[in-house]
C-alpha atoms as a PDB file:
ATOM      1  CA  UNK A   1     109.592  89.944  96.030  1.00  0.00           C
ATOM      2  CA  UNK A   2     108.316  93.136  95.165  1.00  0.00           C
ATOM      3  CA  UNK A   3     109.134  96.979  96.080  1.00  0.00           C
ATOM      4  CA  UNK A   4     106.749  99.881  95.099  1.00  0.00           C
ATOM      5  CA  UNK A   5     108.136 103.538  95.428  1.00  0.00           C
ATOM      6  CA  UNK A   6     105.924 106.119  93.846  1.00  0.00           C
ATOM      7  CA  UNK A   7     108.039 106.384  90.387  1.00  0.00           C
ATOM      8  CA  UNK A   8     109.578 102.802  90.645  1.00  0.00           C
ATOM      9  CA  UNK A   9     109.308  99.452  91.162  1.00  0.00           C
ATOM     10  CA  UNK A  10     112.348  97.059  92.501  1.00  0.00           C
ATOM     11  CA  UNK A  11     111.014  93.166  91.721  1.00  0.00           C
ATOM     12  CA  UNK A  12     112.049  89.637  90.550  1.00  0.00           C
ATOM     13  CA  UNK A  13     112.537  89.522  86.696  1.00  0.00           C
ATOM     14  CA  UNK A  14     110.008  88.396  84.831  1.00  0.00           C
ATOM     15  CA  UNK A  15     110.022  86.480  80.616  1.00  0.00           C
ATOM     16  CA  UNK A  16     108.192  89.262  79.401  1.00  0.00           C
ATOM     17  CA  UNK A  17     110.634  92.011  80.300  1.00  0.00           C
ATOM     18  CA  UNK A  18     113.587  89.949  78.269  1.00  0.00           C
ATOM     19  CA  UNK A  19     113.438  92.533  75.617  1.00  0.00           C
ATOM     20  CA  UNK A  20     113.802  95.778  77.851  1.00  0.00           C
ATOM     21  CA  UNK A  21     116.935  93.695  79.397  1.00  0.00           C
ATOM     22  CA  UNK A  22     118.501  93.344  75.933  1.00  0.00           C
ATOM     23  CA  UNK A  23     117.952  96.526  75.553  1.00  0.00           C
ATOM     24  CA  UNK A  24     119.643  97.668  78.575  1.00  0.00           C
ATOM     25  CA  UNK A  25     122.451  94.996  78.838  1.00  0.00           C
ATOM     26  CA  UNK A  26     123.373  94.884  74.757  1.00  0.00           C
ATOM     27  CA  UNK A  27     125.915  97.520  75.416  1.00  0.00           C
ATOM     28  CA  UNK A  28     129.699  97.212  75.664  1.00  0.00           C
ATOM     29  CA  UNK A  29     130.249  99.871  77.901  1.00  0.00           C
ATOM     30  CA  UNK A  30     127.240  98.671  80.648  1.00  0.00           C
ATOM     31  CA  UNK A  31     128.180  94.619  79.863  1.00  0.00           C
ATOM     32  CA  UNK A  32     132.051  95.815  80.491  1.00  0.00           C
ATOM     33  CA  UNK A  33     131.463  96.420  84.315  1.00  0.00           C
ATOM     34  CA  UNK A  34     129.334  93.380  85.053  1.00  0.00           C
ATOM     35  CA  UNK A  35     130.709  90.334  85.974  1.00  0.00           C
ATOM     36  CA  UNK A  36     128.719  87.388  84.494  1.00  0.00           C
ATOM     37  CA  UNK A  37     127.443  89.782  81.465  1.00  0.00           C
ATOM     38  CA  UNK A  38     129.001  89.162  78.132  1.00  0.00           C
ATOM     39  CA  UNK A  39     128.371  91.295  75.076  1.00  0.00           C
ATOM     40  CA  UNK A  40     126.537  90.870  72.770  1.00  0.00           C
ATOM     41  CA  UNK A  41     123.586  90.320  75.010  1.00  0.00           C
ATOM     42  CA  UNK A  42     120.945  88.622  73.187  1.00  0.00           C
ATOM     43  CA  UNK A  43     117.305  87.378  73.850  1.00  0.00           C
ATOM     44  CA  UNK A  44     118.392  84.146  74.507  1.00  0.00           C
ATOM     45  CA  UNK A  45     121.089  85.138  77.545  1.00  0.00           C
ATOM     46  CA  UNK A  46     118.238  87.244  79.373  1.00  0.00           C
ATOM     47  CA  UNK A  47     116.311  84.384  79.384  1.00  0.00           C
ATOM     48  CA  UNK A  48     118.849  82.070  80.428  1.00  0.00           C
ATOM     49  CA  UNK A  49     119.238  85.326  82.756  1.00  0.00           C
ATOM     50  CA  UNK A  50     116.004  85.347  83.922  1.00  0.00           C
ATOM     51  CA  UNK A  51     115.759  81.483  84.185  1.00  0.00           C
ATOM     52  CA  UNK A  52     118.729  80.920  86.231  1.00  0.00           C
ATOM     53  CA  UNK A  53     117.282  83.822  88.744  1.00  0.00           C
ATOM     54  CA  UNK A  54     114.637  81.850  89.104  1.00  0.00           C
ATOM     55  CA  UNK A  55     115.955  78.551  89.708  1.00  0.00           C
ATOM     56  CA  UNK A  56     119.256  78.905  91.490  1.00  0.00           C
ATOM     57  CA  UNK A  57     117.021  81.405  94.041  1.00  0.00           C
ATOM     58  CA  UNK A  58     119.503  84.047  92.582  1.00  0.00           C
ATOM     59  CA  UNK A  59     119.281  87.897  94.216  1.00  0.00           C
ATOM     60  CA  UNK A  60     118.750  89.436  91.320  1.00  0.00           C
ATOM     61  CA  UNK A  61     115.994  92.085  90.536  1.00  0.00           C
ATOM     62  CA  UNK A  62     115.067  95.042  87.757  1.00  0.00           C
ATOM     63  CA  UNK A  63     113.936  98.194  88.335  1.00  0.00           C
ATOM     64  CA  UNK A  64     110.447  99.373  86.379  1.00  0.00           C
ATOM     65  CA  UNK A  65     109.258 102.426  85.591  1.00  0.00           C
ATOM     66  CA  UNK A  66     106.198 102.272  87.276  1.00  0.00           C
ATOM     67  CA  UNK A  67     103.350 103.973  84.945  1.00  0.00           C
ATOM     68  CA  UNK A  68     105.870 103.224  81.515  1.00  0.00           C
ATOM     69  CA  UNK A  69     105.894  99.537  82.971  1.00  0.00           C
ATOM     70  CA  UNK A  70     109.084  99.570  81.370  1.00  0.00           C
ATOM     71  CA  UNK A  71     112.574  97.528  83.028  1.00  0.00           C
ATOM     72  CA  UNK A  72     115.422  99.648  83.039  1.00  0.00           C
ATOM     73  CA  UNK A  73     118.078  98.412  84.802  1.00  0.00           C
END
């Protein structure tokens, strides 16, 4: 699934954007409110992240910058 907006871009996560999650969920404060996010967030749990969305038909989407192509959130 895939949403375009003229700045953003709501869609399915994707292996390549594991880093920009790490980077967004490797922080106590953020992992502190979500339920099945535990800090430290490594590489390894966004892929496990990203694989589970994938195979358990999870609801779970990022939002990308659209012309940074950058995930940030």
């Amino acid at each position: 699934m895939k949403l375009e907006l003229k700045r953003l871009i709501l869609r399915t996560p994707r292996l390549s954007d594991s880093k920009d999650i790490v980077e967004a969920l490797n922080n106590l404060e953020v992992s502190s409110h979500l339920y099945e996010i535990k800090y430290p967030f490594t590489k390894t749990n966004a892929i496990r992240f990203i694989e589970k969305n994938r195979t358990k038909r999870k609801n779970y989407f990022v939002i990308e910058l659209k012309e940074e192509k950058k995930v940030i959130g």
